[in-house]
Protein backbone atom coordinates (compact mmCIF):
# COMPACT_ATOMS: atom_id res chain seq x y z
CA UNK A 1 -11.15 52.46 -67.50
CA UNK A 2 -14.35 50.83 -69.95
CA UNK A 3 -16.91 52.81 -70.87
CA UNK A 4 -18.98 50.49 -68.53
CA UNK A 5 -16.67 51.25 -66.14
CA UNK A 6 -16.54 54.80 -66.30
CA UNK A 7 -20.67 54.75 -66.34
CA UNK A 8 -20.95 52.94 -63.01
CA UNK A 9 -18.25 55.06 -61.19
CA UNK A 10 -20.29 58.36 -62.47
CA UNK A 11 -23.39 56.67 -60.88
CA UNK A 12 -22.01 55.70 -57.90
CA UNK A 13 -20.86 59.32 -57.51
CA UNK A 14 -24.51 60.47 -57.96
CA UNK A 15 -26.29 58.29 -55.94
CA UNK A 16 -23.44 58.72 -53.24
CA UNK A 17 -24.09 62.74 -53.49
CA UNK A 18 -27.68 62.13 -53.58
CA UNK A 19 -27.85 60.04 -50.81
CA UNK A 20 -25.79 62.77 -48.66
CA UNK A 21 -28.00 65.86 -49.53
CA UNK A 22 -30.68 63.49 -48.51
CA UNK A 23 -29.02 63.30 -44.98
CA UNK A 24 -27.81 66.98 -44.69
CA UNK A 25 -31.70 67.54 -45.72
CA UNK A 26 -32.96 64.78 -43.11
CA UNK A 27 -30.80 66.09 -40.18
CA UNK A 28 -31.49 70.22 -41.33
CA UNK A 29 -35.16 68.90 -40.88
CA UNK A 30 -34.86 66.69 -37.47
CA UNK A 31 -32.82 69.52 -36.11
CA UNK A 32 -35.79 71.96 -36.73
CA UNK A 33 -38.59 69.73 -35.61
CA UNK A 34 -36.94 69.07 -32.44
CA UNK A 35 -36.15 72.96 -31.55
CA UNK A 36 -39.67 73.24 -32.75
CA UNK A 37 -41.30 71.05 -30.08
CA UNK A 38 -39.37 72.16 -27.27
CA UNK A 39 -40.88 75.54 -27.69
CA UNK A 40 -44.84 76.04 -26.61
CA UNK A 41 -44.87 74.27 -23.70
CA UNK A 42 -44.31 74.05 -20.08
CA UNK A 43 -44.19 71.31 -17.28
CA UNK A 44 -46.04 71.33 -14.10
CA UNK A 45 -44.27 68.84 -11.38
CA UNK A 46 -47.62 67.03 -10.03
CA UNK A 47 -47.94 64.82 -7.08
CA UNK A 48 -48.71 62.15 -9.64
CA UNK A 49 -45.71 63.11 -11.82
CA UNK A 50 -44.78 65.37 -14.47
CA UNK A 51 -46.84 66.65 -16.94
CA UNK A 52 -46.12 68.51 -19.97
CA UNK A 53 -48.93 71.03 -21.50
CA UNK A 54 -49.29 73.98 -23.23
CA UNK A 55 -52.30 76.68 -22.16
CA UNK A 56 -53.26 79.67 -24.66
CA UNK A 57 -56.51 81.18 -25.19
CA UNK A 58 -59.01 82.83 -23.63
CA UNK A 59 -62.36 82.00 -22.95
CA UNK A 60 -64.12 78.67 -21.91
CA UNK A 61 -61.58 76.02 -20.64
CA UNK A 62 -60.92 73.38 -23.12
CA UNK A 63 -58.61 70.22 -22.27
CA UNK A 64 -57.64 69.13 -25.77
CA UNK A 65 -56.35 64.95 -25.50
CA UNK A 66 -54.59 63.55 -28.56
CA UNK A 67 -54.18 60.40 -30.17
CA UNK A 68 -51.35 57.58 -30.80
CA UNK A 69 -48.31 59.72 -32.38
CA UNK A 70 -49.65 63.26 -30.85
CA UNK A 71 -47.82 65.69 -27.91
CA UNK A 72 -49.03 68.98 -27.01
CA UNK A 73 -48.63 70.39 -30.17
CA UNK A 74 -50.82 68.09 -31.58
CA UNK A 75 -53.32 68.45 -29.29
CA UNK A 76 -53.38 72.63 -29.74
CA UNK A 77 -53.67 72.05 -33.69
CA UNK A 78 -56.86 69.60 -33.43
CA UNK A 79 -57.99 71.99 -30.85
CA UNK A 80 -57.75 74.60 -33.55
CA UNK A 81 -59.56 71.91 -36.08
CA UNK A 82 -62.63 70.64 -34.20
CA UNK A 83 -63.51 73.57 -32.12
CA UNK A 84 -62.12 77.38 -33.70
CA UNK A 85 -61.77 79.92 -31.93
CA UNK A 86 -62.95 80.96 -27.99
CA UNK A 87 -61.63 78.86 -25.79
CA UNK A 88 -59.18 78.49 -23.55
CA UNK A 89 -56.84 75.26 -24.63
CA UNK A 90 -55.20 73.59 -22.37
CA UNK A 91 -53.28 70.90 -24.10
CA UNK A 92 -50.95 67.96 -22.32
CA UNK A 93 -48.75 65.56 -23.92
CA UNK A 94 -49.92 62.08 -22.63
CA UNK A 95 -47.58 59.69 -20.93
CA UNK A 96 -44.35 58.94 -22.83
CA UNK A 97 -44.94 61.96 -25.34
CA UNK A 98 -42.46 64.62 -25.81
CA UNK A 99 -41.40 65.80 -22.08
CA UNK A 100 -44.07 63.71 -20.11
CA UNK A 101 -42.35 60.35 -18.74
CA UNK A 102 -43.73 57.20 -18.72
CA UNK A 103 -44.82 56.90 -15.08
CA UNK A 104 -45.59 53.40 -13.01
CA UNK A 105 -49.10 53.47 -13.85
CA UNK A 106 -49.62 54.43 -17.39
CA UNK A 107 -52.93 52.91 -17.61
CA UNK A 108 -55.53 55.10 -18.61
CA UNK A 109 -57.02 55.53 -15.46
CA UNK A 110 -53.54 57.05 -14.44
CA UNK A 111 -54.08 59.18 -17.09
CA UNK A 112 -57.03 60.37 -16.35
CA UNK A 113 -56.26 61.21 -12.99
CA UNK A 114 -53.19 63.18 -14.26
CA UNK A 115 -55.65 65.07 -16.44
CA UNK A 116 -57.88 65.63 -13.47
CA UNK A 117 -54.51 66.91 -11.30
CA UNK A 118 -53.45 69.31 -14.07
CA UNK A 119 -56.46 71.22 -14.66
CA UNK A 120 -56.33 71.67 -10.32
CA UNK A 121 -52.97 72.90 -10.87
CA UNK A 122 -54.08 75.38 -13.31
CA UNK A 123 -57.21 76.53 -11.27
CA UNK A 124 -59.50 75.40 -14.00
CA UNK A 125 -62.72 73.52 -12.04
CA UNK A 126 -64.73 72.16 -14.98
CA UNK A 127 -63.59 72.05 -18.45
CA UNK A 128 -64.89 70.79 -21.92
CA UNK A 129 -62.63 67.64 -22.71
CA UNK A 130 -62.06 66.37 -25.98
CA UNK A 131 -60.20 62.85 -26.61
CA UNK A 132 -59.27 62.11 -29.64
CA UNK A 133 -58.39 58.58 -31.31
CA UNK A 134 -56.55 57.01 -28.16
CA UNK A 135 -56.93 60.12 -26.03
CA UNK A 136 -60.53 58.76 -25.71
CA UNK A 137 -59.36 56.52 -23.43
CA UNK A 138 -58.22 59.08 -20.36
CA UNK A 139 -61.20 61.37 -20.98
CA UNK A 140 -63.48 58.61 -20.70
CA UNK A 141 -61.36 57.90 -16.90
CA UNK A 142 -61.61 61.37 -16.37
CA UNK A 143 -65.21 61.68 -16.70
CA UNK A 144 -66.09 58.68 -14.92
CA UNK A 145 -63.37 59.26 -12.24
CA UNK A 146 -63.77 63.35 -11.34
CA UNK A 147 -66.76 63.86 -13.23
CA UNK A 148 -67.04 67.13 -11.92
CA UNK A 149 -63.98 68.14 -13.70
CA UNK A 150 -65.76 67.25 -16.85
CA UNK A 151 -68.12 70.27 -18.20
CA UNK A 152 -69.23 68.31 -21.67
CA UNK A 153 -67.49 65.70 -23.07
CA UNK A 154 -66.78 65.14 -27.00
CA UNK A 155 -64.86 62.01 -28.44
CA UNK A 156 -63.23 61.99 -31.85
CA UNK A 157 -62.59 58.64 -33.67
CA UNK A 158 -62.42 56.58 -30.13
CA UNK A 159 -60.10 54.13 -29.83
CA UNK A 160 -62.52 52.28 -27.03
CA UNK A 161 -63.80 49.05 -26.42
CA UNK A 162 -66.10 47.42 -28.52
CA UNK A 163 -67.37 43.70 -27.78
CA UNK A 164 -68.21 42.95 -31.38
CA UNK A 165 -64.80 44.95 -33.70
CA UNK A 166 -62.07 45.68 -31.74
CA UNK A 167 -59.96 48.90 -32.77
CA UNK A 168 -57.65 47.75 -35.80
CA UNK A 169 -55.95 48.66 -38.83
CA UNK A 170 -55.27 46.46 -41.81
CA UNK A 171 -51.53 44.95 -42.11
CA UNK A 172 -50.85 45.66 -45.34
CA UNK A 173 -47.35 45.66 -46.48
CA UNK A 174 -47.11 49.69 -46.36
CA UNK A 175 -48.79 49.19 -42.88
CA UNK A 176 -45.71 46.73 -41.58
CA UNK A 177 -43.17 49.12 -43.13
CA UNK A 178 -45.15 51.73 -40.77
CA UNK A 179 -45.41 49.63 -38.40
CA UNK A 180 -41.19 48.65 -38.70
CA UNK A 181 -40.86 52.87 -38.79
CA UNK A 182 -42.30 53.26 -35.00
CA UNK A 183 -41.12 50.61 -33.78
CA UNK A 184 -37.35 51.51 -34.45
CA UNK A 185 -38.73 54.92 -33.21
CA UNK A 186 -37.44 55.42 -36.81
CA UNK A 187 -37.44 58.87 -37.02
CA UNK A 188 -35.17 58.90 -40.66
CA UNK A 189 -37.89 55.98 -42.08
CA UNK A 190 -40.59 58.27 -41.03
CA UNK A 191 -39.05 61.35 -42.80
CA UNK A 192 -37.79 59.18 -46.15
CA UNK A 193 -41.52 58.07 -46.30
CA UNK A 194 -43.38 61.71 -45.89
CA UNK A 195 -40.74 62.63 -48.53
CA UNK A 196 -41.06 59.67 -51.29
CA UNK A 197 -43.98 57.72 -50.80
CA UNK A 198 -46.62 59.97 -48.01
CA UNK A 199 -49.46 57.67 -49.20
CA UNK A 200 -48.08 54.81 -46.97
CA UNK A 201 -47.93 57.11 -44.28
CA UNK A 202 -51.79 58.48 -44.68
CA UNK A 203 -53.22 54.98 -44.94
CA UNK A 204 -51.40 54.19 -41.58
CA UNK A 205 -53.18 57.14 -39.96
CA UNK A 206 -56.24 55.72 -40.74
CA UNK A 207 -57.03 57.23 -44.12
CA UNK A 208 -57.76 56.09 -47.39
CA UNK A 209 -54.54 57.69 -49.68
CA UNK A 210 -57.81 57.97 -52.84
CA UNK A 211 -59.59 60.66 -50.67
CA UNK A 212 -57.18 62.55 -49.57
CA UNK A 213 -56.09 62.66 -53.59
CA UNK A 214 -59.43 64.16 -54.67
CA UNK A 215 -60.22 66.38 -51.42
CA UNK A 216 -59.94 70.13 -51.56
CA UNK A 217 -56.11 71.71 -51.25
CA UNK A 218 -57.08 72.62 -47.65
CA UNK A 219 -57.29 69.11 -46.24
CA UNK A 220 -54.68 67.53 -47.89
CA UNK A 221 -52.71 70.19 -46.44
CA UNK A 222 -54.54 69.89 -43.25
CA UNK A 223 -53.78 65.94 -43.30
CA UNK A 224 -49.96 65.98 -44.47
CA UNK A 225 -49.91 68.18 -41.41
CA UNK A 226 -50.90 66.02 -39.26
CA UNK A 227 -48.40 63.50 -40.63
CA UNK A 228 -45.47 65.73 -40.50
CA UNK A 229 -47.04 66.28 -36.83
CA UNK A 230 -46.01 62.49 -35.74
CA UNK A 231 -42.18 63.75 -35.80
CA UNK A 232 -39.67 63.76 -34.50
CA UNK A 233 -41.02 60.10 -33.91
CA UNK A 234 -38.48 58.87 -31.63
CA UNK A 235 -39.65 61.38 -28.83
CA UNK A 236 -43.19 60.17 -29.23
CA UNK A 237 -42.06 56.54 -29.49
CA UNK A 238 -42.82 55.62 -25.78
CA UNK A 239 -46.29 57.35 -25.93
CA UNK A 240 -47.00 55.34 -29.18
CA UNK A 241 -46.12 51.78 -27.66
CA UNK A 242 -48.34 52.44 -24.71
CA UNK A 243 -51.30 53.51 -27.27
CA UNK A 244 -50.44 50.64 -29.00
CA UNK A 245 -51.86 47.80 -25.73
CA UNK A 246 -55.92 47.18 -27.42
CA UNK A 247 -58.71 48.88 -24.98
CA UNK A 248 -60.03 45.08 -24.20
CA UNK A 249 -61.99 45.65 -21.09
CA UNK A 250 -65.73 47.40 -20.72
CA UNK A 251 -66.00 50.62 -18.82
CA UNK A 252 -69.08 51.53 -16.61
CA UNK A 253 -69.88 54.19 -19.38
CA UNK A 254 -73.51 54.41 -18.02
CA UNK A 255 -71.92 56.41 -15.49
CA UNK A 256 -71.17 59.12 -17.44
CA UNK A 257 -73.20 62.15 -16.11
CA UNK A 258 -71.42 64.81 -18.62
CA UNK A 259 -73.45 65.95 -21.82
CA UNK A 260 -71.27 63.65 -24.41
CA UNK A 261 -70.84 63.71 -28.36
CA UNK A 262 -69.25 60.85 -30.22
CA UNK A 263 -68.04 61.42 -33.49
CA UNK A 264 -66.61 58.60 -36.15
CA UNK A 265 -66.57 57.78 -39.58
CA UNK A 266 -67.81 54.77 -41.44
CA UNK A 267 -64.54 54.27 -43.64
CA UNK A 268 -62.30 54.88 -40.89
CA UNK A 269 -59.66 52.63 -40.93
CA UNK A 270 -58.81 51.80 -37.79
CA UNK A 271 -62.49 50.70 -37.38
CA UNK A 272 -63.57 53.05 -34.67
CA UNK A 273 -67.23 53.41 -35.68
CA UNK A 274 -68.46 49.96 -33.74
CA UNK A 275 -66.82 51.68 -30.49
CA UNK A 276 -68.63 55.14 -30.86
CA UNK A 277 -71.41 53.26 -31.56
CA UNK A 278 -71.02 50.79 -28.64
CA UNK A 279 -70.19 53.80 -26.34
CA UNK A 280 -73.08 56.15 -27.51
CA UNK A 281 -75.55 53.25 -26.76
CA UNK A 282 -73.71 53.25 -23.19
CA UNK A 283 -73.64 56.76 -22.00
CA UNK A 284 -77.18 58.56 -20.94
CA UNK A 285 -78.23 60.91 -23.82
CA UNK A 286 -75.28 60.64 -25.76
CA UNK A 287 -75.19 62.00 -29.29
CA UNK A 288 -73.54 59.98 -32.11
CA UNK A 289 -72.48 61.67 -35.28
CA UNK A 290 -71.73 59.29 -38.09
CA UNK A 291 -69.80 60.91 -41.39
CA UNK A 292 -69.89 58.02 -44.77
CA UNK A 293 -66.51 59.50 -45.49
CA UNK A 294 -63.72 60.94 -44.24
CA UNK A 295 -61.48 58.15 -42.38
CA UNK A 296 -59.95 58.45 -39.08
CA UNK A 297 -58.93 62.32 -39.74
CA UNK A 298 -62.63 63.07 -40.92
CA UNK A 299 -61.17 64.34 -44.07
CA UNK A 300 -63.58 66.77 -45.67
CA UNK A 301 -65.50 67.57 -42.79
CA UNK A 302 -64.01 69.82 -40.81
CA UNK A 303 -66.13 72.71 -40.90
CA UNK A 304 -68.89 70.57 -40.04
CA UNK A 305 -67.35 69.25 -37.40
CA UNK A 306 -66.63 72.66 -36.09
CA UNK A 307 -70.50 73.11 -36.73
CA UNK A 308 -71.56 70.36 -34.82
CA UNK A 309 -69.45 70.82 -31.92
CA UNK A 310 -70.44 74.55 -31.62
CA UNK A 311 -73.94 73.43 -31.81
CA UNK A 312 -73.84 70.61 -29.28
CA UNK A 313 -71.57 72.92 -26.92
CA UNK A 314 -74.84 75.38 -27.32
CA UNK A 315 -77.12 73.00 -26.51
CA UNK A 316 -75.65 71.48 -23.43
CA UNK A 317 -75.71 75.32 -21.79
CA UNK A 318 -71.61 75.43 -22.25
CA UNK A 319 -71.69 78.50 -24.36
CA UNK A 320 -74.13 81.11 -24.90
């Protein structure tokens, strides 16, 4: 054998041996992630279908709604993120996430009313609902459709309607490699990415990679977290393609009777602000927090966030 020869074959080797720790490493990690999520949680069979939530906590009911690529899990950590400590979460994983089916209707309004049957099931008559990114879209339904479920409502980043800037991100080519990832409900593409290149995967979540890189150790731990919280993707995949139909069509949001706070960001990047703008100007008394900075994770705001949730929940007569 050449020199050449011999060169190549020792690479091949490598790369062959590299490539199958990677795996062993990949499927070690899938393996853990889905034990991980089936843990937590518990389903209630509703009239309206099966629902999958998680309840801890004590103190003032809180139903916690996450966004596109979220569960239960997700919805108990940005529970833990926007409003501490005192409440009671109550946290379900929307339609197609984790053990929640996709049912006939899995239109919002569905959603809400699923919401609406849950918190029956659980004996909880009003609660504070938060809806995050596209969990917005139910706890806007839910407030409109059993507003007397609805003890204050806060909305995080909303994913809503907007007649002037529609809800979008960028397609840049790390955004159709993203894009490619879900779609495949890719759940090795998703890993490989988080692993080698996790900027791709933080500008797909709606947040410029450059401020995560200079925020405090906290939040970028805070956001890889929230990355890492996307997988296993395959079991969120159905949730994600529903999230992924654009909110085209204008809700009576002048109905709204609950005390409501809109929150958004003015570098977000899936251009959310024009909806929490659109909706605050909608719904009666509704107050609009704006942060410059801080993309569609609100990246270095958190404890003012907490702040001005607390404060708002004070102010509406929620908590004492």
């Amino acid at each position: 054998m050449t020199r050449n020869g011999g060169f190549l074959l020792v690479m091949l080797i490598a790369l062959a041996t590299a490539a199958g720790v990677a795996f062993l490493l990949y499927r070690s990690e899938l393996g853990r992630l889905r034990h991980a999520v089936g843990q937590g949680s518990m389903v209630a069979n509703l009239d309206i279908g099966t629902i999958e939530y998680a309840d801890t906590g004590a103190g003032i009911p809180l139903l916690s709604i996450h966004g596109a690529g979220g569960g239960f899990d997700q919805g108990l950590a940005l529970a833990g993120d926007l409003a501490g400590l005192g409440f009671r979460v109550i946290a379900p994983s929307r339609f197609g996430y984790l053990r929640t089916p996709v049912p006939r209707d899995a239109s919002p309004a569905g959603q809400g009313d699923a919401h609406a049957a849950l918190l029956s099931r659980l004996n909880v008559p009003k609660a504070v609902v938060v809806g995050v990114s596209a969990g917005a879209r139910s706890a806007v339904e839910l407030a409109l459709r059993h507003p007397d479920k609805v003890a204050a409502l806060i909305l995080i980043v909303p994913a809503l309607y907007s007649p002037t800037s529609p809800v979008s991100i960028d397609v840049s080519l790390g955004n159709r490699f993203a894009f490619w990832a879900v779609n495949v409900g890719g759940d090795f593409a998703w890993w490989a990415a988080e692993t080698v290149a996790p900027s791709i995967l933080i500008r797909f979540v709606g947040v410029r990679p450059a401020l995560v890189a200079v925020a405090p150790q906290a939040e970028r731990e805070r956001v890889m977290s929230f990355v890492r919280s996307v997988e296993p993707l395959s079991l969120r995949f159905p949730g994600i393609k529903i999230d992924s139909v654009p909110e085209l069509h204008e809700l009576p949001l002048e109905e709204i009777t609950a005390p409501t706070m809109i929150i958004s960001a003015r570098d977000d990047l899936f251009k959310t602000l024009p909806a929490a703008e659109f909706a605050a100007s909608r719904i009666p008394g509704a107050k609009l927090v704006v942060y410059d900075t801080g993309g569609h994770l609100l990246v270095g705001h958190a404890k003012q966030v907490r702040n001005a949730v607390r404060v708002f929940l004070e102010g509406a007569g929620v908590i004492p």
